[in-house]
C-alpha atoms as a PDB file:
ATOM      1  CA  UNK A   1     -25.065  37.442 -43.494  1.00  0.00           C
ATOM      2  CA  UNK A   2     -26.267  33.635 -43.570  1.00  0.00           C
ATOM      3  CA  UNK A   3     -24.584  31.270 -41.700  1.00  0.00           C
ATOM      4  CA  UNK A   4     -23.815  27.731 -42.772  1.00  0.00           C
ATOM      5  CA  UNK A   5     -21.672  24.501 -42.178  1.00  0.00           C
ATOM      6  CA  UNK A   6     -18.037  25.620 -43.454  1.00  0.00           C
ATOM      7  CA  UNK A   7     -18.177  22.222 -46.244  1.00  0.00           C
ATOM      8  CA  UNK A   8     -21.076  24.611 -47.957  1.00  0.00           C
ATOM      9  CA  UNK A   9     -19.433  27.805 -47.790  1.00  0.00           C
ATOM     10  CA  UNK A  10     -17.395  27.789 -51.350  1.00  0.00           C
ATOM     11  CA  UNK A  11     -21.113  26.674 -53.017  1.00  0.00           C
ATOM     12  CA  UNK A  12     -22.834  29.389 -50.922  1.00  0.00           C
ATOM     13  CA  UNK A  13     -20.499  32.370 -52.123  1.00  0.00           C
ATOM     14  CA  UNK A  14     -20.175  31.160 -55.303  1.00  0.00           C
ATOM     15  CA  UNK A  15     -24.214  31.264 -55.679  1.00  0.00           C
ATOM     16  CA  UNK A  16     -24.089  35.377 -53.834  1.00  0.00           C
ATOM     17  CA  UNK A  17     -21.339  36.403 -55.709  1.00  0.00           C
ATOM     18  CA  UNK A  18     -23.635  34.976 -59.079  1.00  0.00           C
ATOM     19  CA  UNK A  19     -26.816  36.578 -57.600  1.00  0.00           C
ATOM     20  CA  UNK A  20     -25.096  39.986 -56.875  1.00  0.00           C
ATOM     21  CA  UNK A  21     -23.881  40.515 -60.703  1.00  0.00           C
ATOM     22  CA  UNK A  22     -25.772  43.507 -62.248  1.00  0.00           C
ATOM     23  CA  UNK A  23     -28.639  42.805 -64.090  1.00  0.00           C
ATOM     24  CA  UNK A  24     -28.967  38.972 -62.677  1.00  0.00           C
ATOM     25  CA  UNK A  25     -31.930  38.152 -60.047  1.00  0.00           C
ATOM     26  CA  UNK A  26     -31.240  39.223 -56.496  1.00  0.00           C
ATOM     27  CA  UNK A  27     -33.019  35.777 -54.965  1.00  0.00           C
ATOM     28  CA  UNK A  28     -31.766  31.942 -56.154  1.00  0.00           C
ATOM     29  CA  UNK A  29     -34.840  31.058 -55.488  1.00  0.00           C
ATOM     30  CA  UNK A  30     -38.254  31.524 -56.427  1.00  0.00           C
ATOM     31  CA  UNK A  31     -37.088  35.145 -57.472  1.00  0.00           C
ATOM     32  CA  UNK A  32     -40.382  36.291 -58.640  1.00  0.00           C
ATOM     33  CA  UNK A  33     -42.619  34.896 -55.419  1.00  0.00           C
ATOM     34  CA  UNK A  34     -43.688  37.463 -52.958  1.00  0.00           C
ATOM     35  CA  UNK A  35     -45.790  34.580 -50.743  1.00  0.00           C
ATOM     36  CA  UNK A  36     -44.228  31.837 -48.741  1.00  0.00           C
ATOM     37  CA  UNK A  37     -46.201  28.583 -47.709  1.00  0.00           C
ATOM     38  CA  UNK A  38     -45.289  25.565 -45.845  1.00  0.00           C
ATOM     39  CA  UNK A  39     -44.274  22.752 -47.673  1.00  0.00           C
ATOM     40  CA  UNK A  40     -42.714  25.592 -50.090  1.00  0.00           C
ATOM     41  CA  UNK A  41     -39.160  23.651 -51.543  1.00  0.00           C
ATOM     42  CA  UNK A  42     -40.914  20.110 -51.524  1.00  0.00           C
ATOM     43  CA  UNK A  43     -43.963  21.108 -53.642  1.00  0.00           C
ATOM     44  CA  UNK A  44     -41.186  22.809 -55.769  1.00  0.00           C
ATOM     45  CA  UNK A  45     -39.111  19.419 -55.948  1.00  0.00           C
ATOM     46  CA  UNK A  46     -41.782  17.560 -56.647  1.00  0.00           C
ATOM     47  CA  UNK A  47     -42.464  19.635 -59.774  1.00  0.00           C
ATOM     48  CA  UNK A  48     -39.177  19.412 -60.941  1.00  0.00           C
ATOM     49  CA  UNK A  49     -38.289  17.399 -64.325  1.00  0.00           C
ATOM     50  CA  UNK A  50     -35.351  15.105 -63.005  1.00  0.00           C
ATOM     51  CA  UNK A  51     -33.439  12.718 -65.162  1.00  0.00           C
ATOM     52  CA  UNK A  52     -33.985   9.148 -64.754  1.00  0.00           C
ATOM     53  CA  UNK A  53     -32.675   7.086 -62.061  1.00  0.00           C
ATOM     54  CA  UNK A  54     -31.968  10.358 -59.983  1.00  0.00           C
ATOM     55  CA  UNK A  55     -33.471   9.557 -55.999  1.00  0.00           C
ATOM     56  CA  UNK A  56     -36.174  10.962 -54.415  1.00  0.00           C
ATOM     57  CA  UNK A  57     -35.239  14.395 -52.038  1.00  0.00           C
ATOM     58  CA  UNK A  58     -37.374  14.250 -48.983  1.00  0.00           C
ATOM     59  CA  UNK A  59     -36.889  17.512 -47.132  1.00  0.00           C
ATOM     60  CA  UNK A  60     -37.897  15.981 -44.337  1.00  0.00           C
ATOM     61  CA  UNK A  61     -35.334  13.437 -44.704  1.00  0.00           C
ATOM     62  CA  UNK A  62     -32.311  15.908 -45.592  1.00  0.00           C
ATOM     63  CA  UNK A  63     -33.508  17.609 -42.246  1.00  0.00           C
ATOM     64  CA  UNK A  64     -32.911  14.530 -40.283  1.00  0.00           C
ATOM     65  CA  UNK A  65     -29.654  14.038 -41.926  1.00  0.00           C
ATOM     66  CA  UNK A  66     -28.748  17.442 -41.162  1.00  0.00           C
ATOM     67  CA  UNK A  67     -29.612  16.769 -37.497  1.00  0.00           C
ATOM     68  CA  UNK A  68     -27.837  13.596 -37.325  1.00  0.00           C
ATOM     69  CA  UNK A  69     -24.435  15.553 -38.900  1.00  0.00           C
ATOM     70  CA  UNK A  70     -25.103  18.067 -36.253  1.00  0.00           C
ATOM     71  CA  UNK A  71     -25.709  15.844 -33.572  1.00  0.00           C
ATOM     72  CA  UNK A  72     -21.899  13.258 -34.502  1.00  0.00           C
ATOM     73  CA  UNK A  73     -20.420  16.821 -34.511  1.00  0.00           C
ATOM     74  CA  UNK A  74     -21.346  17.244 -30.936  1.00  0.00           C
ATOM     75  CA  UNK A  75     -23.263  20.916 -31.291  1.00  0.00           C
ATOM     76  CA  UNK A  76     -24.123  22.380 -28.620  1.00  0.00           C
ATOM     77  CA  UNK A  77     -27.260  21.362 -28.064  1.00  0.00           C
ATOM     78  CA  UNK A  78     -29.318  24.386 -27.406  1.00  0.00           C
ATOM     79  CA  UNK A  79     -27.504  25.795 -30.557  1.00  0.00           C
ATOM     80  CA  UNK A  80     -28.328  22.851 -33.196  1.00  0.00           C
ATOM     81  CA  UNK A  81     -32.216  23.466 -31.498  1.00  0.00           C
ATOM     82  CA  UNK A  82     -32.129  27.227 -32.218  1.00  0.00           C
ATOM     83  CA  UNK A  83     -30.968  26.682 -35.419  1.00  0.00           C
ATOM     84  CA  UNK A  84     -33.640  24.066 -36.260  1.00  0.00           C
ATOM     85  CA  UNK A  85     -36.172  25.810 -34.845  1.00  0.00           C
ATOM     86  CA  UNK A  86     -37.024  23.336 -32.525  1.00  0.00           C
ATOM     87  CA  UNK A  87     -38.845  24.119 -28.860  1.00  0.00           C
ATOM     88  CA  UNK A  88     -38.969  20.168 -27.988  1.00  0.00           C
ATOM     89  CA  UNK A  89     -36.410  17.325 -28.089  1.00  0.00           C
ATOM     90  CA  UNK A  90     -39.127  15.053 -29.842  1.00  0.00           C
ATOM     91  CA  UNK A  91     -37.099  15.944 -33.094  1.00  0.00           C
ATOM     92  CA  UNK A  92     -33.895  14.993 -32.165  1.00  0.00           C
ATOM     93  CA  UNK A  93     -35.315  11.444 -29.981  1.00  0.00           C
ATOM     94  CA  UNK A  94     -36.325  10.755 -33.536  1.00  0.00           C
ATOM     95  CA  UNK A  95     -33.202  10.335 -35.405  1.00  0.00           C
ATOM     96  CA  UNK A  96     -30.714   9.356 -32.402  1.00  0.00           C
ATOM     97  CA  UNK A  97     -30.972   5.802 -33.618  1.00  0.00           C
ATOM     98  CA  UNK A  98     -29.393   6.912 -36.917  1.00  0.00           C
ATOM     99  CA  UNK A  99     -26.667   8.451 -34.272  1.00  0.00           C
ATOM    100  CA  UNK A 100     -23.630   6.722 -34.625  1.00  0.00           C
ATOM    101  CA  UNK A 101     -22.488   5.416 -31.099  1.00  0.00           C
ATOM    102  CA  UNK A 102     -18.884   6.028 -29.937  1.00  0.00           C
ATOM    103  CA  UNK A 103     -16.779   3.138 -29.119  1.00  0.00           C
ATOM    104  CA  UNK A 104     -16.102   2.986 -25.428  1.00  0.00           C
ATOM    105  CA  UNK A 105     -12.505   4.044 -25.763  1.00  0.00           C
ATOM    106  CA  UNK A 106     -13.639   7.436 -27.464  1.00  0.00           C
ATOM    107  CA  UNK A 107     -16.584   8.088 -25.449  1.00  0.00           C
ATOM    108  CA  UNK A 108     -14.449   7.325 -22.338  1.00  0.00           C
ATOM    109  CA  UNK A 109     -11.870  10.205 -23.906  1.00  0.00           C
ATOM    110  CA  UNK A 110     -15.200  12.709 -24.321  1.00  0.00           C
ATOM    111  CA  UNK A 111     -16.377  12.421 -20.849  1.00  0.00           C
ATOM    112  CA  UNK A 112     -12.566  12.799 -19.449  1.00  0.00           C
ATOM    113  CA  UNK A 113     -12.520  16.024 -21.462  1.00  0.00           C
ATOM    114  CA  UNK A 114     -15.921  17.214 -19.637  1.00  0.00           C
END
């Protein structure tokens, strides 16, 4: 089982039900690599031919996006840390100013509902 953001679910078991045809590869990616480094999927992005005009993917941006869309969704905060596999908050102090703030009617509603 892999668990994922409901929005990516269709794309998700579209890919598995793709990968689980007979005779197709069992892994979407890097099928044939039996070693894992750090910095895997950028060094593979950055090897990728793209067609002109496409932008840049930072992984390290799409995390902090991620976090950011976690964070507006109010996740439960030791939750969206297990999931990142973060032990520290320095992660998320680093992208609350991308946090958009509540207007003072909604987050008077959210602390009501506390």
């Amino acid at each position: 089982m892999v668990l994922c953001r409901t929005a990516w679910a269709p794309v998700l078991t579209e890919a598995t039900a793709w990968a689980s045809r007979p005779g197709q590869a069992r892994y979407l990616f890097r099928p044939s690599s039996h070693a894992r480094g750090t910095n895997t999927v950028t060094n593979f992005l950055a090897r990728t031919k793209k067609p002109p005009g496409t932008p840049l993917l930072v992984i390290g941006r799409a995390r902090a996006t991620w976090l950011v869309d976690a964070i507006e969704a109010r996740m439960h905060l030791p939750t969206l840390m297990a999931a990142a596999g973060l032990t520290t908050l320095r992660s998320i102090d680093r992208v609350l100013p991308h946090v958009r703030n509540l207007s003072p009617d909604q987050a008077a509603a959210a602390l009501k509902e506390f």
